[in-house]
N, C-alpha and C. Protein backbone atom coordinates (compact mmCIF):
# COMPACT_ATOMS: atom_id res chain seq x y z
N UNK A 1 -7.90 -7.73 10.21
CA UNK A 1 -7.84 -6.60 11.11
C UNK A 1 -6.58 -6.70 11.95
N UNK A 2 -5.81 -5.57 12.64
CA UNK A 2 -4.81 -5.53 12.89
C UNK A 2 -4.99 -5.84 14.35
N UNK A 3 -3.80 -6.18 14.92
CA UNK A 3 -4.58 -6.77 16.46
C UNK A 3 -4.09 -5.45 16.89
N UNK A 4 -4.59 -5.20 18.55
CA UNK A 4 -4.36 -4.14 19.51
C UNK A 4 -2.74 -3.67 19.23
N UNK A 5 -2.85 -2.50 18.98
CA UNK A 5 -1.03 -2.42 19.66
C UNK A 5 -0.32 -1.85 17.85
N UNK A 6 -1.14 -2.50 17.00
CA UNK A 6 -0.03 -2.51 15.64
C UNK A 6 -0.39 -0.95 14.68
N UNK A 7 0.98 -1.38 14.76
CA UNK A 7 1.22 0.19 13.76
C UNK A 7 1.23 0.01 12.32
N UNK A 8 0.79 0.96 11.19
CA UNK A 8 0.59 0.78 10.24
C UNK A 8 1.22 2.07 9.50
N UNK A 9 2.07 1.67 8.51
CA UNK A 9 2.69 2.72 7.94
C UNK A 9 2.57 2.67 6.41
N UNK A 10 2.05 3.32 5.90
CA UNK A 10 1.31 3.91 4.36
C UNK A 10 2.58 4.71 3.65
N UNK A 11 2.61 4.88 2.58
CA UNK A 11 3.31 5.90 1.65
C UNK A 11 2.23 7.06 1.95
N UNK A 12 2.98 8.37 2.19
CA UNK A 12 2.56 9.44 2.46
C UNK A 12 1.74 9.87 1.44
N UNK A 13 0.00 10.24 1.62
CA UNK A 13 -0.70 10.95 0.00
C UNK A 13 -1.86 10.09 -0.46
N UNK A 14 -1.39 8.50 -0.16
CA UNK A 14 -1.91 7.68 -0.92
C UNK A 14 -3.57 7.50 -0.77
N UNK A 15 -4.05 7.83 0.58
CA UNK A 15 -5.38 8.23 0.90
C UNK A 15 -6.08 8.92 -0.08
N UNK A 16 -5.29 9.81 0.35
CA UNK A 16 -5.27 11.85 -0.49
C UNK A 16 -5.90 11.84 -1.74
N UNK A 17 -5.34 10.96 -2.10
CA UNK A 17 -5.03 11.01 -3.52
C UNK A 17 -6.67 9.72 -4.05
N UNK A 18 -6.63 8.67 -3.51
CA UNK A 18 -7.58 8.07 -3.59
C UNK A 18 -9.24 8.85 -3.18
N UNK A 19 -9.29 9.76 -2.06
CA UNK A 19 -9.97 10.30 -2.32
C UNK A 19 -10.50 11.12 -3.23
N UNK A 20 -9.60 11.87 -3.58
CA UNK A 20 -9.21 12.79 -5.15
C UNK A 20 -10.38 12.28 -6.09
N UNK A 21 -9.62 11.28 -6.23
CA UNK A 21 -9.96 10.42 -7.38
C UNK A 21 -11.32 9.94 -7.51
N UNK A 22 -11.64 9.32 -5.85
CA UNK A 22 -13.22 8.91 -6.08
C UNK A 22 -14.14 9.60 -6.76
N UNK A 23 -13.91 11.15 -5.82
CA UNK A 23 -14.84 11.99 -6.14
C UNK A 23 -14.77 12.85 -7.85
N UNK A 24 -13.60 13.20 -8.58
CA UNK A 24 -13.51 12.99 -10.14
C UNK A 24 -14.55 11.91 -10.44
N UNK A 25 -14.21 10.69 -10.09
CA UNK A 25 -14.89 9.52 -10.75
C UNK A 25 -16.27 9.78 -10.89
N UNK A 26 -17.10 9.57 -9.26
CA UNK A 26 -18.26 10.34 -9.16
C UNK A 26 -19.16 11.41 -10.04
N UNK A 27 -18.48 12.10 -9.81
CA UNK A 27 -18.87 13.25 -10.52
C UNK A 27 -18.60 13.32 -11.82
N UNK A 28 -17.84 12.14 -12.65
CA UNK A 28 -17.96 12.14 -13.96
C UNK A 28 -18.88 10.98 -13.99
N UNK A 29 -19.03 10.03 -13.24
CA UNK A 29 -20.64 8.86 -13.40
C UNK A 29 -21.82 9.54 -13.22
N UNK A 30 -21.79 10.55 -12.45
CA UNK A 30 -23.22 11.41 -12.31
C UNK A 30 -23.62 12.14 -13.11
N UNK A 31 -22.31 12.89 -14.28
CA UNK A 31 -22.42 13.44 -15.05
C UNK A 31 -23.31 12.70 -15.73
N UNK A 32 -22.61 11.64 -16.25
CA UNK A 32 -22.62 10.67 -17.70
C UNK A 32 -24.69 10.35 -17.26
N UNK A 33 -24.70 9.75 -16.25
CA UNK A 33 -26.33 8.91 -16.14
C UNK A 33 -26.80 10.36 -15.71
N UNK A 34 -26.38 11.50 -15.70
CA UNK A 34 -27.97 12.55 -16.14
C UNK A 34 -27.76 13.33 -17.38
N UNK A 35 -27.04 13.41 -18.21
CA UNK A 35 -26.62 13.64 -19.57
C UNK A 35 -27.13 12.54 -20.47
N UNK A 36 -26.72 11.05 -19.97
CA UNK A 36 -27.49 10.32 -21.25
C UNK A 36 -28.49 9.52 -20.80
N UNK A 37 -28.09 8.23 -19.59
CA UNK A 37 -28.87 7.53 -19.07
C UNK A 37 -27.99 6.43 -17.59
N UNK A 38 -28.54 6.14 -17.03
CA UNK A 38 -28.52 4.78 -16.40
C UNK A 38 -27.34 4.20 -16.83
N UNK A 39 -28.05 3.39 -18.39
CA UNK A 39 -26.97 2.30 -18.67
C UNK A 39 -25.53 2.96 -19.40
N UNK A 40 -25.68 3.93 -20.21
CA UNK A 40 -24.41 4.50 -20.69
C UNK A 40 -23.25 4.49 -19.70
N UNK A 41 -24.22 5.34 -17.98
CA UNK A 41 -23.10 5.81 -16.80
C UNK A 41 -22.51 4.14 -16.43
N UNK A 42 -23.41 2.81 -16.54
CA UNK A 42 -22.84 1.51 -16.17
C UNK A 42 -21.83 1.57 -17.10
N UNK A 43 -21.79 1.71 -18.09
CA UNK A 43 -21.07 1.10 -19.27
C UNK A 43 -20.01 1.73 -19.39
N UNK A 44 -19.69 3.10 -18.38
CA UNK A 44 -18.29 3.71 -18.53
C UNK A 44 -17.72 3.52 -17.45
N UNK A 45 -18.93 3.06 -16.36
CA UNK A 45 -17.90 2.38 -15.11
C UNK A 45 -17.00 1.99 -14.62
N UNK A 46 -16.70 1.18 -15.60
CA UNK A 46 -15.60 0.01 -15.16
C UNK A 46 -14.39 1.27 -15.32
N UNK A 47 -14.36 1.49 -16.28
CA UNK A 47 -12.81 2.69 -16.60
C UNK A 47 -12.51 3.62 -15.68
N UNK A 48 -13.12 4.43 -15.15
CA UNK A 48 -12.86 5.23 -13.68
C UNK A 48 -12.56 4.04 -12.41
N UNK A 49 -12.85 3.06 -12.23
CA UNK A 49 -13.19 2.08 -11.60
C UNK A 49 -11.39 1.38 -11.47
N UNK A 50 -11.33 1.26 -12.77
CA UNK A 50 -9.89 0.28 -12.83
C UNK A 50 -9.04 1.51 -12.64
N UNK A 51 -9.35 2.73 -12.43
CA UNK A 51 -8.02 3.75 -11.89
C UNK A 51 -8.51 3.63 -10.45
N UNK A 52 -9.16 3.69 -10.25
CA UNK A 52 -9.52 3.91 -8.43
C UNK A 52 -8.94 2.57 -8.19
N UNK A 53 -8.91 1.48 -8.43
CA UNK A 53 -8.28 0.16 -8.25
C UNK A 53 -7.15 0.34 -7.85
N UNK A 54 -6.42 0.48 -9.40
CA UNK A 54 -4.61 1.06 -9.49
C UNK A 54 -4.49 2.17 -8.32
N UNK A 55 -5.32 3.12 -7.80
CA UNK A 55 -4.62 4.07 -6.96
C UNK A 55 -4.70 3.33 -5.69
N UNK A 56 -5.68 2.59 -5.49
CA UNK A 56 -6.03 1.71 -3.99
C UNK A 56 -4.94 0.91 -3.77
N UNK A 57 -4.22 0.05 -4.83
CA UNK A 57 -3.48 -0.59 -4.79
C UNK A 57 -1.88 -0.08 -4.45
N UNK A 58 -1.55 0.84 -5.58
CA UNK A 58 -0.81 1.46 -5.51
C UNK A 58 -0.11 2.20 -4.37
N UNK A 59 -1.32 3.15 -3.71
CA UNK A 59 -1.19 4.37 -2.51
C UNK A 59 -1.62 3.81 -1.36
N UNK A 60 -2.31 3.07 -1.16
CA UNK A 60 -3.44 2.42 -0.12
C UNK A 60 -3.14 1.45 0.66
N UNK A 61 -3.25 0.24 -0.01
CA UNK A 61 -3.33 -1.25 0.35
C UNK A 61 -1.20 -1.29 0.43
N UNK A 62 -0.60 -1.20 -0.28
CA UNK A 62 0.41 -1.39 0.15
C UNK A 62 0.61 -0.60 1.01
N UNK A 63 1.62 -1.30 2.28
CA UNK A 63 1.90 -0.84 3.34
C UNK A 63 2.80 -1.71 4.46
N UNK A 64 3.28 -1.39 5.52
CA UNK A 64 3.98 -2.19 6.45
C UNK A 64 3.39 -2.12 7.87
N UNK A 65 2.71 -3.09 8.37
CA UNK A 65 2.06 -3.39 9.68
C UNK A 65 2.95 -3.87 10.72
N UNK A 66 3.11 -3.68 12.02
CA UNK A 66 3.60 -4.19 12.92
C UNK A 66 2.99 -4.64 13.58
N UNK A 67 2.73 -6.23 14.10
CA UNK A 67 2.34 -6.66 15.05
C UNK A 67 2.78 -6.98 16.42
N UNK A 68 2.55 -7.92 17.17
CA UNK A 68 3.30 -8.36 18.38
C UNK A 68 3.95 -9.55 17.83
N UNK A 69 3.46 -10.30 16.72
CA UNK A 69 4.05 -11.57 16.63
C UNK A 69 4.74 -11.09 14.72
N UNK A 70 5.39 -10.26 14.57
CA UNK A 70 5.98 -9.81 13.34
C UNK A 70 5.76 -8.90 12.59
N UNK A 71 6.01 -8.58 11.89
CA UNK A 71 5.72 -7.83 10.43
C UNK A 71 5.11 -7.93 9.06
N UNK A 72 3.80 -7.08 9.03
CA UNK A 72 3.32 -7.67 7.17
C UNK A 72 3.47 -6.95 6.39
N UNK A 73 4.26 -6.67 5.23
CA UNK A 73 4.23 -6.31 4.48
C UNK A 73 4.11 -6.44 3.18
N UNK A 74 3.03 -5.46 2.66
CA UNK A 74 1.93 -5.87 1.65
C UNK A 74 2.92 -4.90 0.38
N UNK A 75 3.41 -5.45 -0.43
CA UNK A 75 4.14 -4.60 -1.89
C UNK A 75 2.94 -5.01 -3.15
N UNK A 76 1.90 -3.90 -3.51
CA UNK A 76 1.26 -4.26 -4.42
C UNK A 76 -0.27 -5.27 -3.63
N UNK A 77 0.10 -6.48 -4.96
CA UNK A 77 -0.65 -7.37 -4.62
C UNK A 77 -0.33 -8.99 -3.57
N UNK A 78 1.11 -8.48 -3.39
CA UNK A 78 1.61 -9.55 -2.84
C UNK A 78 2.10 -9.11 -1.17
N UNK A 79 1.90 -10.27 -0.65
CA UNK A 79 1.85 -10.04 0.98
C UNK A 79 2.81 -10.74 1.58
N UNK A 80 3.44 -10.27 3.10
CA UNK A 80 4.73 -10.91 3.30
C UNK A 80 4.62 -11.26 4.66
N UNK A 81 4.54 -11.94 5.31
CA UNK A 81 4.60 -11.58 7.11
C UNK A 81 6.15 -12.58 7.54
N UNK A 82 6.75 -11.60 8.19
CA UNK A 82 7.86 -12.41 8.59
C UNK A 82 7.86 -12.27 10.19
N UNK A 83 7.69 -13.33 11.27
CA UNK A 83 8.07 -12.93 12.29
C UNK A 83 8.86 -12.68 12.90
N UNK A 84 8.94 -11.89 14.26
CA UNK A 84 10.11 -11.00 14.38
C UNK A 84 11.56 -12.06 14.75
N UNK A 85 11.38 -12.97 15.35
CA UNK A 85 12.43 -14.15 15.43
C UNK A 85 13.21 -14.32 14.27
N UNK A 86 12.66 -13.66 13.03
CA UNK A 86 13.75 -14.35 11.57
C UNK A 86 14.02 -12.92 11.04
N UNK A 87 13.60 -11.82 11.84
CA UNK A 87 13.77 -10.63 11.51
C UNK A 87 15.57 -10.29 12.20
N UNK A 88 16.48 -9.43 11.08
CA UNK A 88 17.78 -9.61 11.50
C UNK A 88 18.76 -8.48 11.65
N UNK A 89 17.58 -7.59 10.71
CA UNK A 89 18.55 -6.09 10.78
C UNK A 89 16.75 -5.55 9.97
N UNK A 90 16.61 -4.49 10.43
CA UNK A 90 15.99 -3.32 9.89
C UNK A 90 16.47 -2.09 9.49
N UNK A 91 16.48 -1.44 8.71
CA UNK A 91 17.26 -0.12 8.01
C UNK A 91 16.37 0.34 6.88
N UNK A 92 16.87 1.52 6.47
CA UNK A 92 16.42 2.39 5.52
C UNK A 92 17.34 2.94 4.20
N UNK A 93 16.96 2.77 2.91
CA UNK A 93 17.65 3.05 2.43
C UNK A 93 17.01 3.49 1.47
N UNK A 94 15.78 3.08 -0.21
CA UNK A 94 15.32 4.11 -0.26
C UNK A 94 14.10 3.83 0.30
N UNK A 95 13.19 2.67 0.61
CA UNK A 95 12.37 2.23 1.07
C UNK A 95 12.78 1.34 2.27
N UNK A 96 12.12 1.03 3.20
CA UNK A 96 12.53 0.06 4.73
C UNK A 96 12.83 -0.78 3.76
N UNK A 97 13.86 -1.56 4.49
CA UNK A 97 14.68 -2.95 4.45
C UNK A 97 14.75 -3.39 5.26
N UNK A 98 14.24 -5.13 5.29
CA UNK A 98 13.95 -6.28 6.27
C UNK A 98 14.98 -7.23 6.05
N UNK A 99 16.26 -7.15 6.42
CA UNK A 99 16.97 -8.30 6.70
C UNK A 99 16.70 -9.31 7.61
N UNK A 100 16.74 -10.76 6.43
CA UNK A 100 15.89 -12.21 7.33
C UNK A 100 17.28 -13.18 7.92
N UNK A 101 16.55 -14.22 8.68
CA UNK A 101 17.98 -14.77 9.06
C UNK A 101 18.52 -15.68 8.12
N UNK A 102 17.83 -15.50 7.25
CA UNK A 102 18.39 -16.73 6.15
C UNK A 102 19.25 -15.86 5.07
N UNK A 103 19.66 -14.73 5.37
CA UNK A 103 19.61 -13.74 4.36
C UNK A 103 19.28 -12.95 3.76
N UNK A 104 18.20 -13.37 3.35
CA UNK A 104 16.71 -13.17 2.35
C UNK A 104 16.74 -11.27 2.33
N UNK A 105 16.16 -10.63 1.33
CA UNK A 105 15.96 -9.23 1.90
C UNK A 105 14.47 -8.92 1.92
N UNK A 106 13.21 -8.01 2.47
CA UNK A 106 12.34 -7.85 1.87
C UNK A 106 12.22 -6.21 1.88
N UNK A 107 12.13 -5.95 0.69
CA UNK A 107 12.00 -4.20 0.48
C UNK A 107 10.02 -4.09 0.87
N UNK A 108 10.04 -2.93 1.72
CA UNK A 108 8.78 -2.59 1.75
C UNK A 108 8.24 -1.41 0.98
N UNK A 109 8.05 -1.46 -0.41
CA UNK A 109 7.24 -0.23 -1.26
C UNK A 109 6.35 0.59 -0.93
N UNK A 110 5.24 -0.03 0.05
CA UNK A 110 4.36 0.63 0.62
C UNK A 110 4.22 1.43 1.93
N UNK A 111 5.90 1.65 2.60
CA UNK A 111 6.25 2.42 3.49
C UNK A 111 6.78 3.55 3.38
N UNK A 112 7.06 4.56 4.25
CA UNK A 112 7.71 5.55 3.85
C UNK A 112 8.67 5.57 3.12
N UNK A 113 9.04 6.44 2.51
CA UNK A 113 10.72 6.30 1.66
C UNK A 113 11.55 7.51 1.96
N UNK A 114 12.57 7.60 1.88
CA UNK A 114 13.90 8.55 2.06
C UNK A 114 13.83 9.69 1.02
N UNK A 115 13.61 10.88 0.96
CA UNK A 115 13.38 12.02 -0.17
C UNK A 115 14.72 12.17 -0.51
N UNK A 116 15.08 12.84 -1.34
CA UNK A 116 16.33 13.50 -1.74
C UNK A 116 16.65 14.71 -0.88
N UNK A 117 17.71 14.88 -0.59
CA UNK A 117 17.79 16.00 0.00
C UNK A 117 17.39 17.31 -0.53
N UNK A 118 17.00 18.34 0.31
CA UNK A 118 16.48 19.78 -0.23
C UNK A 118 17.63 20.42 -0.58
N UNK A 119 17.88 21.21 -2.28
CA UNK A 119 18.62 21.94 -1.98
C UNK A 119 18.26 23.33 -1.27
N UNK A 120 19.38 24.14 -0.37
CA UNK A 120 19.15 25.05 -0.10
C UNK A 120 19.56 26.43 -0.42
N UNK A 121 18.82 27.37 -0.09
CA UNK A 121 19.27 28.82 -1.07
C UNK A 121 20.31 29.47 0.11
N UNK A 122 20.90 30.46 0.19
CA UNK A 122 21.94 30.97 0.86
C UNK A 122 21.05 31.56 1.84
N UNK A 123 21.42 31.12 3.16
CA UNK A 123 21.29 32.00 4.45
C UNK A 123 19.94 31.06 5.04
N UNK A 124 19.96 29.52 4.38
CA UNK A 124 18.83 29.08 4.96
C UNK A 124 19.76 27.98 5.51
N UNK A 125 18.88 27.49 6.32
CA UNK A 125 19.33 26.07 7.24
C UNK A 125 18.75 24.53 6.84
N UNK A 126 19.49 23.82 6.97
CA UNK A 126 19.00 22.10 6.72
C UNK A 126 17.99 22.02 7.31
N UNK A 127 16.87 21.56 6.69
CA UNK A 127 15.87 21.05 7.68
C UNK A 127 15.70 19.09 6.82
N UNK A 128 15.20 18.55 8.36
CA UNK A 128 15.33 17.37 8.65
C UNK A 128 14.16 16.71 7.63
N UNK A 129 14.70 16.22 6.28
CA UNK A 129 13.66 15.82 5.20
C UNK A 129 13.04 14.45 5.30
N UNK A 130 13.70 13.82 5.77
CA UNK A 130 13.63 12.23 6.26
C UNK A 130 13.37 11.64 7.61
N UNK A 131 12.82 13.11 8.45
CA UNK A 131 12.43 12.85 9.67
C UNK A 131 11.27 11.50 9.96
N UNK A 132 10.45 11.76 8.80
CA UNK A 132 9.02 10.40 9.17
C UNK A 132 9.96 8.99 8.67
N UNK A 133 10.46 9.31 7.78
CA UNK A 133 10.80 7.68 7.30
C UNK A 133 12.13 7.14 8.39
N UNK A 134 12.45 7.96 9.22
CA UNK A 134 13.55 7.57 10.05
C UNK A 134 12.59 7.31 11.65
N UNK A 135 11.12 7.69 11.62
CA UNK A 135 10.77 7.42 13.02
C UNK A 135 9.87 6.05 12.41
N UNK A 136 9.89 6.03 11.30
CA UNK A 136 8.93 4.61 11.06
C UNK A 136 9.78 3.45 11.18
N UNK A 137 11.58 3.63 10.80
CA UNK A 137 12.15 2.24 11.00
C UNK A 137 12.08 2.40 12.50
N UNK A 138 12.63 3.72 13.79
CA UNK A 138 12.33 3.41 15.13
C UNK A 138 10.82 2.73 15.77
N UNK A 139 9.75 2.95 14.90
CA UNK A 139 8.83 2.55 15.24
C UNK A 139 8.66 0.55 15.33
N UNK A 140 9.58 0.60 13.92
CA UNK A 140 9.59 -1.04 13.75
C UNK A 140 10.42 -1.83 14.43
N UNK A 141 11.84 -1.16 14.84
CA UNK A 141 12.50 -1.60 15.93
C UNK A 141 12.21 -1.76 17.24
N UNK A 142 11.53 -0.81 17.53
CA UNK A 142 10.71 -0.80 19.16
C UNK A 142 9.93 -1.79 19.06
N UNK A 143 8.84 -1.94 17.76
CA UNK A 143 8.02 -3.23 17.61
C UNK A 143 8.83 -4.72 17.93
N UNK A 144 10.00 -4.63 17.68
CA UNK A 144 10.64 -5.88 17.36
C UNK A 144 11.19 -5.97 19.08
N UNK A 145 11.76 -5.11 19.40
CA UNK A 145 12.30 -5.07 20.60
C UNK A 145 10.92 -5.52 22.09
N UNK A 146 10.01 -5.17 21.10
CA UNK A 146 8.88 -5.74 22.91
C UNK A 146 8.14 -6.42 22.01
N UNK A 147 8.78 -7.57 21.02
CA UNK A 147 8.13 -8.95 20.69
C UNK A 147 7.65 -9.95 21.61
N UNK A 148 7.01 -10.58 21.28
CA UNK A 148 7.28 -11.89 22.92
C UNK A 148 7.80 -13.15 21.59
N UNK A 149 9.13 -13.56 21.83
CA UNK A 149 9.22 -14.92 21.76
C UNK A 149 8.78 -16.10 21.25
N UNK A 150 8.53 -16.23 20.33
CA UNK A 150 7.65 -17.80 20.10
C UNK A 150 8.66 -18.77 20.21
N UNK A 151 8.10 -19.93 20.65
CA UNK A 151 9.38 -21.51 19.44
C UNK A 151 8.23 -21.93 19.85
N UNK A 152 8.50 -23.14 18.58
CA UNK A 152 9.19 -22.87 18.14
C UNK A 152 9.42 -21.67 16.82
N UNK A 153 9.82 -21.11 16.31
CA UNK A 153 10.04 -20.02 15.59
C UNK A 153 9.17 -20.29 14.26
N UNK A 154 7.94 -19.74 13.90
CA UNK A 154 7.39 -19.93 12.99
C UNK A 154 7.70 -19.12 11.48
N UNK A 155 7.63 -20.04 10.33
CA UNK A 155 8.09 -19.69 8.73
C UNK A 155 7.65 -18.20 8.45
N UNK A 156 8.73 -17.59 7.55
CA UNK A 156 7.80 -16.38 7.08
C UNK A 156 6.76 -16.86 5.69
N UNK A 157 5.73 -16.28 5.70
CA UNK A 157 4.53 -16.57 5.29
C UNK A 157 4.05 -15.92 3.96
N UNK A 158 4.63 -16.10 2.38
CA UNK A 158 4.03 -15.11 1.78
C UNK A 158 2.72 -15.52 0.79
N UNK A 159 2.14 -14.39 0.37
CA UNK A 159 0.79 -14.74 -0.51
C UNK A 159 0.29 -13.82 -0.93
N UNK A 160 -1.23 -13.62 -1.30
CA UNK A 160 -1.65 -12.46 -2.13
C UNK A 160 -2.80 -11.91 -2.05
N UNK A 161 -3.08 -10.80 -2.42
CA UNK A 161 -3.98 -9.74 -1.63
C UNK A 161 -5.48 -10.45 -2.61
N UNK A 162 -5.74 -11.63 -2.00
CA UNK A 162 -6.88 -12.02 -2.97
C UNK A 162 -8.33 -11.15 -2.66
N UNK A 163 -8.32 -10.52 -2.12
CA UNK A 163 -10.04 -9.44 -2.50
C UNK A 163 -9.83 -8.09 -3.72
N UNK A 164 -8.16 -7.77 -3.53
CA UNK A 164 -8.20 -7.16 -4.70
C UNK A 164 -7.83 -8.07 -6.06
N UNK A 165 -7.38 -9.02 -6.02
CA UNK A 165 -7.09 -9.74 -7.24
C UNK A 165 -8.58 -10.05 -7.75
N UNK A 166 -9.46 -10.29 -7.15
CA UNK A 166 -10.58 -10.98 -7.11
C UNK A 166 -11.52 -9.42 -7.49
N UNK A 167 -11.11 -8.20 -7.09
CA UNK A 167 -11.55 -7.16 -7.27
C UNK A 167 -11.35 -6.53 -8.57
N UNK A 168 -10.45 -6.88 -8.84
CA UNK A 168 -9.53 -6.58 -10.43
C UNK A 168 -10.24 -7.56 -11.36
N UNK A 169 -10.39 -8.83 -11.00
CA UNK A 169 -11.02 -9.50 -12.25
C UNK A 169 -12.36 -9.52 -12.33
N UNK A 170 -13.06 -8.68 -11.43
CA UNK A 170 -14.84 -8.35 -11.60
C UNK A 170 -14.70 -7.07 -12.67
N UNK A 171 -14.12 -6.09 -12.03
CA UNK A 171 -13.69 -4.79 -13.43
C UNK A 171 -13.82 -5.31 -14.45
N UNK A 172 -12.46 -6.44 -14.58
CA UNK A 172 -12.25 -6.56 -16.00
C UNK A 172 -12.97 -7.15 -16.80
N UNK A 173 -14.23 -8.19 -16.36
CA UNK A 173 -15.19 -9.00 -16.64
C UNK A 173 -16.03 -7.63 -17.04
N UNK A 174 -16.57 -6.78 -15.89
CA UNK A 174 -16.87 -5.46 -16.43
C UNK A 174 -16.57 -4.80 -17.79
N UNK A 175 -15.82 -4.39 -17.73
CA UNK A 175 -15.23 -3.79 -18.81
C UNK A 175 -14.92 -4.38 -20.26
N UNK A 176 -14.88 -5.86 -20.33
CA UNK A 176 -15.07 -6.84 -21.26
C UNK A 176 -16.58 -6.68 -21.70
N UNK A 177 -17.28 -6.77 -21.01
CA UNK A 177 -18.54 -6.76 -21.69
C UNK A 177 -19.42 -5.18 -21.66
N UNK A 178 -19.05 -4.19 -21.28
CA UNK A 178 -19.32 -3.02 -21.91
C UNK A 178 -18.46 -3.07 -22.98
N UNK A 179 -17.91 -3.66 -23.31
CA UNK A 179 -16.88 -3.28 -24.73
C UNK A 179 -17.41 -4.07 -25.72
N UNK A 180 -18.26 -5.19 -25.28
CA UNK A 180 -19.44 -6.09 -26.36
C UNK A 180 -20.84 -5.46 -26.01
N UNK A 181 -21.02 -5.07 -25.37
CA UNK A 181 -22.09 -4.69 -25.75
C UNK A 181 -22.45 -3.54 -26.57
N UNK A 182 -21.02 -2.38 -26.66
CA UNK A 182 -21.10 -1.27 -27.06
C UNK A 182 -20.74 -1.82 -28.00
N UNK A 183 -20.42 -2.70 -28.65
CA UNK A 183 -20.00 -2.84 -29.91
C UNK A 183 -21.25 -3.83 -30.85
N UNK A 184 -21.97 -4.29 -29.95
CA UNK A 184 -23.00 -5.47 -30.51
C UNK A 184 -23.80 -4.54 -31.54
């Protein structure tokens, strides 16, 4: 859970879209177990299941958190927290960019991104396309700017989103054995 104070920035949709999806899913499992039965609707489970996964993962779970003591950012299944002390430049280019003090870069996938510009038709005006992804790096700078301090300066920290990894290999255990049993 995120402590008091932290901001959380999503790819725009990715909710949206996961909702979308549940309810397709749903409503094709409800179909299936009052059309045939119970176990048929188990046995097609897993397959609507491993897309709602991929979109959770995909649209959802990746993302960039700000705390008081750094930044996490989650690309996929893999997780990053760097605190703000090794944090060295923030910018945007097509996704946020985390320059570390060692160099290092970390692209955040699961944050806003930079659109292409609109073209426009004659007699219309620029409008500002990149307005959100330009207040989310101010958002992360302000984060960084009313950090408090640690030393001594603690490592950036990476690892992996183990409830969905762990979520992914129940599916697939799933889906392995509706595929023997439908075949037994």
């Amino acid at each position: 859970m995120a402590p008091a104070g932290a901001a959380s920035l999503r790819s725009r949709g990715g909710v949206a879209l996961l909702v979308i999806c549940s309810i397709v899913s749903a409503v094709l499992l409800i179909d299936a177990a009052v059309r045939a039965d119970a176990v048929t609707a188990a046995l097609l489970a897993p397959w609507p299941l491993l897309v709602l996964w991929a979109v959770y993962v995909l649209g959802v779970a990746s993302r960039v958190r700000a705390t008081r003591d750094g930044v996490l950012v989650q690309n996929l299944l893999r997780t990053v927290f760097v605190p703000w002390a090794r944090v060295q430049q923030i910018r945007m280019r097509w996704q946020i960019e985390i320059t570390l003090d060692d160099g290092s870069l970390v692209t955040c996938f699961g944050g806003p991104a930079r659109r292409r510009p609109q073209r426009l038709g004659p007699g219309r005006t620029k409008e500002d396309a990149n307005g959100r992804a330009d207040d989310a790096v101010a958002a992360l700078r302000k984060a960084k700017a009313s950090a408090v301090n640690v030393t001594p300066v603690p490592p950036v920290r990476r690892g992996w989103d183990f409830p969905a990894i762990i979520a992914l290999l129940v599916l697939i255990a799933w889906a392995v054995t509706a595929v023997l049993v439908t075949r037994a």
